[in-house]
C-alpha atoms as a PDB file:
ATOM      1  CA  UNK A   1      -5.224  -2.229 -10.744  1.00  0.00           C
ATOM      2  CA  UNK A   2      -8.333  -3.677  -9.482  1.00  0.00           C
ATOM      3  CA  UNK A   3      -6.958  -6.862  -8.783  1.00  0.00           C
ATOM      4  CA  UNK A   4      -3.811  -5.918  -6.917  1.00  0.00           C
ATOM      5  CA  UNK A   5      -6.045  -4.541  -4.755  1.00  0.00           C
ATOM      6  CA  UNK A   6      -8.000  -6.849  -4.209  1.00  0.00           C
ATOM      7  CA  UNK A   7      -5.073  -9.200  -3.833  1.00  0.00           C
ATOM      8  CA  UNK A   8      -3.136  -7.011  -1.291  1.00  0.00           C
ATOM      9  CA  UNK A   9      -6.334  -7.272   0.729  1.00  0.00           C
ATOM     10  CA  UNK A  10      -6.746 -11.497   0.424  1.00  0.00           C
ATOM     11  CA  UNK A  11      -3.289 -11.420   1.581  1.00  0.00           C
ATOM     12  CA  UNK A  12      -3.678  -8.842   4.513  1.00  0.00           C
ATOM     13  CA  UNK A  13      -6.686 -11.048   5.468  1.00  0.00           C
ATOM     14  CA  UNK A  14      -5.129 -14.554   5.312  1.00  0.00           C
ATOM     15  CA  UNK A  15      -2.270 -12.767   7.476  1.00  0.00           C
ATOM     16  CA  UNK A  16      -3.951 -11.080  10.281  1.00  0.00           C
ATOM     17  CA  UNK A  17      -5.054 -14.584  11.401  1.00  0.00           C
ATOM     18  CA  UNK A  18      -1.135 -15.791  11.205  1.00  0.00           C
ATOM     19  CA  UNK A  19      -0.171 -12.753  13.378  1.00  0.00           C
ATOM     20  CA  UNK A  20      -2.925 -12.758  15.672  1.00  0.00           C
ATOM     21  CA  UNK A  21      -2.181 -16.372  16.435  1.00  0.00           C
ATOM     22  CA  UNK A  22       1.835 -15.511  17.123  1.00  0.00           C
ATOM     23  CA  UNK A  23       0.754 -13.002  19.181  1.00  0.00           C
ATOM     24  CA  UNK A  24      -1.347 -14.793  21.111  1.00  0.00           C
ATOM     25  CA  UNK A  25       1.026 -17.463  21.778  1.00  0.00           C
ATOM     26  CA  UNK A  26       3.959 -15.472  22.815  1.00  0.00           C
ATOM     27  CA  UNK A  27       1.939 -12.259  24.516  1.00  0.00           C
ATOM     28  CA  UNK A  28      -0.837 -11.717  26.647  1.00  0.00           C
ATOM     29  CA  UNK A  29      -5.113 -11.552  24.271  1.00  0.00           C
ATOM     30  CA  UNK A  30      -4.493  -7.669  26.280  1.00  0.00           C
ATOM     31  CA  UNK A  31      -2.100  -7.196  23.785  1.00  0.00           C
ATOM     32  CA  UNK A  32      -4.014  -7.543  20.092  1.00  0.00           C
ATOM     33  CA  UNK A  33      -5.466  -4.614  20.378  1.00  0.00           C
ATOM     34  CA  UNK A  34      -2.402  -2.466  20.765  1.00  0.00           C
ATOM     35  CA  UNK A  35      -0.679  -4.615  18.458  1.00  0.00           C
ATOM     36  CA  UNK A  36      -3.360  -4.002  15.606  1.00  0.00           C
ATOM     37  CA  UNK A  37      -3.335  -0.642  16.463  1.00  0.00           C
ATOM     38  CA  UNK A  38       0.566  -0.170  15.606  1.00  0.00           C
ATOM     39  CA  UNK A  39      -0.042  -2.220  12.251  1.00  0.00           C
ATOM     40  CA  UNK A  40      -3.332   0.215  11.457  1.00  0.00           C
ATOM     41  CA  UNK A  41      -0.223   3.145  12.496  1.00  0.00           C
ATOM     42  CA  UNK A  42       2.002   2.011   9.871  1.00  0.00           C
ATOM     43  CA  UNK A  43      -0.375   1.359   7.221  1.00  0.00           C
ATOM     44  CA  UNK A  44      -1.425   5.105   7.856  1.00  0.00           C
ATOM     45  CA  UNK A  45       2.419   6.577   7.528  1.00  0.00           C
ATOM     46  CA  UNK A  46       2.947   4.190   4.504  1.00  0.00           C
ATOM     47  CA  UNK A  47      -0.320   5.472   2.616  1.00  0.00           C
ATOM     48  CA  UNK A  48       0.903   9.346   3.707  1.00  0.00           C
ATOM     49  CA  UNK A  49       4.584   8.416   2.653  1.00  0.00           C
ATOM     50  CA  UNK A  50       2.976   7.024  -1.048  1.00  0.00           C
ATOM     51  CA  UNK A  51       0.642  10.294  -1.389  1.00  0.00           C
ATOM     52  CA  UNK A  52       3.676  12.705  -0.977  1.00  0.00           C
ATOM     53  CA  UNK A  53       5.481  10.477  -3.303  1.00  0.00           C
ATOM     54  CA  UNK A  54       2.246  10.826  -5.762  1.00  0.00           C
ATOM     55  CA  UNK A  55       1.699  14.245  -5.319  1.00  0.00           C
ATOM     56  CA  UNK A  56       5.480  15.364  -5.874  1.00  0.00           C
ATOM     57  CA  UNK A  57       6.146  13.597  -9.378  1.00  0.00           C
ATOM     58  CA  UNK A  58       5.636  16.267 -12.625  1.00  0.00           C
ATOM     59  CA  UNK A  59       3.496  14.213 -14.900  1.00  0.00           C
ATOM     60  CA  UNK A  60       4.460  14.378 -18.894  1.00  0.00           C
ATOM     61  CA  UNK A  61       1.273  15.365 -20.738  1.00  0.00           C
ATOM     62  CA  UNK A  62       0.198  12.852 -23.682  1.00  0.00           C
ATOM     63  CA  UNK A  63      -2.522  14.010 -26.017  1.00  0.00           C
ATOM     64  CA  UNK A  64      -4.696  11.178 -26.562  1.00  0.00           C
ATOM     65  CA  UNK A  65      -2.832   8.539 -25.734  1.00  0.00           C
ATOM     66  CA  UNK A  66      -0.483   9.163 -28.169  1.00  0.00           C
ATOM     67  CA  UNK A  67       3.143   8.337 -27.699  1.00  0.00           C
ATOM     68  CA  UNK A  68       5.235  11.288 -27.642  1.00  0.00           C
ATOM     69  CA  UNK A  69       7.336  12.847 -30.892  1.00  0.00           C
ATOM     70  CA  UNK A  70      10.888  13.144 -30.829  1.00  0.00           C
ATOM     71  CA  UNK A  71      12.554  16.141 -31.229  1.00  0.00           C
ATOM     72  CA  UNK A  72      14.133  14.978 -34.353  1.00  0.00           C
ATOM     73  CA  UNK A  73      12.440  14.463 -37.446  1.00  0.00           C
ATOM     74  CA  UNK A  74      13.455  12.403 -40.432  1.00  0.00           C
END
């Protein structure tokens, strides 16, 4: 888990550079700031959006790692 993180940042990184140069070729430098405050928006509602999907989900109890019985027995 570690590593996707770590990845998902690397790429975030590598791509604010990519945006901030688009922007800056088709708008006005007065505009990165608003712009990266839209992007630091939506990063916010997606992180909210994954927590109420966290938070609603009934986890199944495992005892010790230990894969589940079944209900039938042979």
């Amino acid at each position: 888990m570690i590593a996707l993180n770590a990845a998902a940042i690397y790429v975030g990184v590598s791509l604010s550079g990519a945006l901030g140069a688009v922007v800056l070729h088709v708008l006005d430098p007065g505009f990165l700031g608003p712009v990266g405050a839209v992007l630091i928006l939506a990063g916010l509602v997606a992180a909210e959006l994954a927590n109420r999907l966290i938070v609603g989900r009934n986890p199944t109890p495992v005892v010790s790692g230990a894969a589940p019985e079944s209900s039938q027995r042979t």
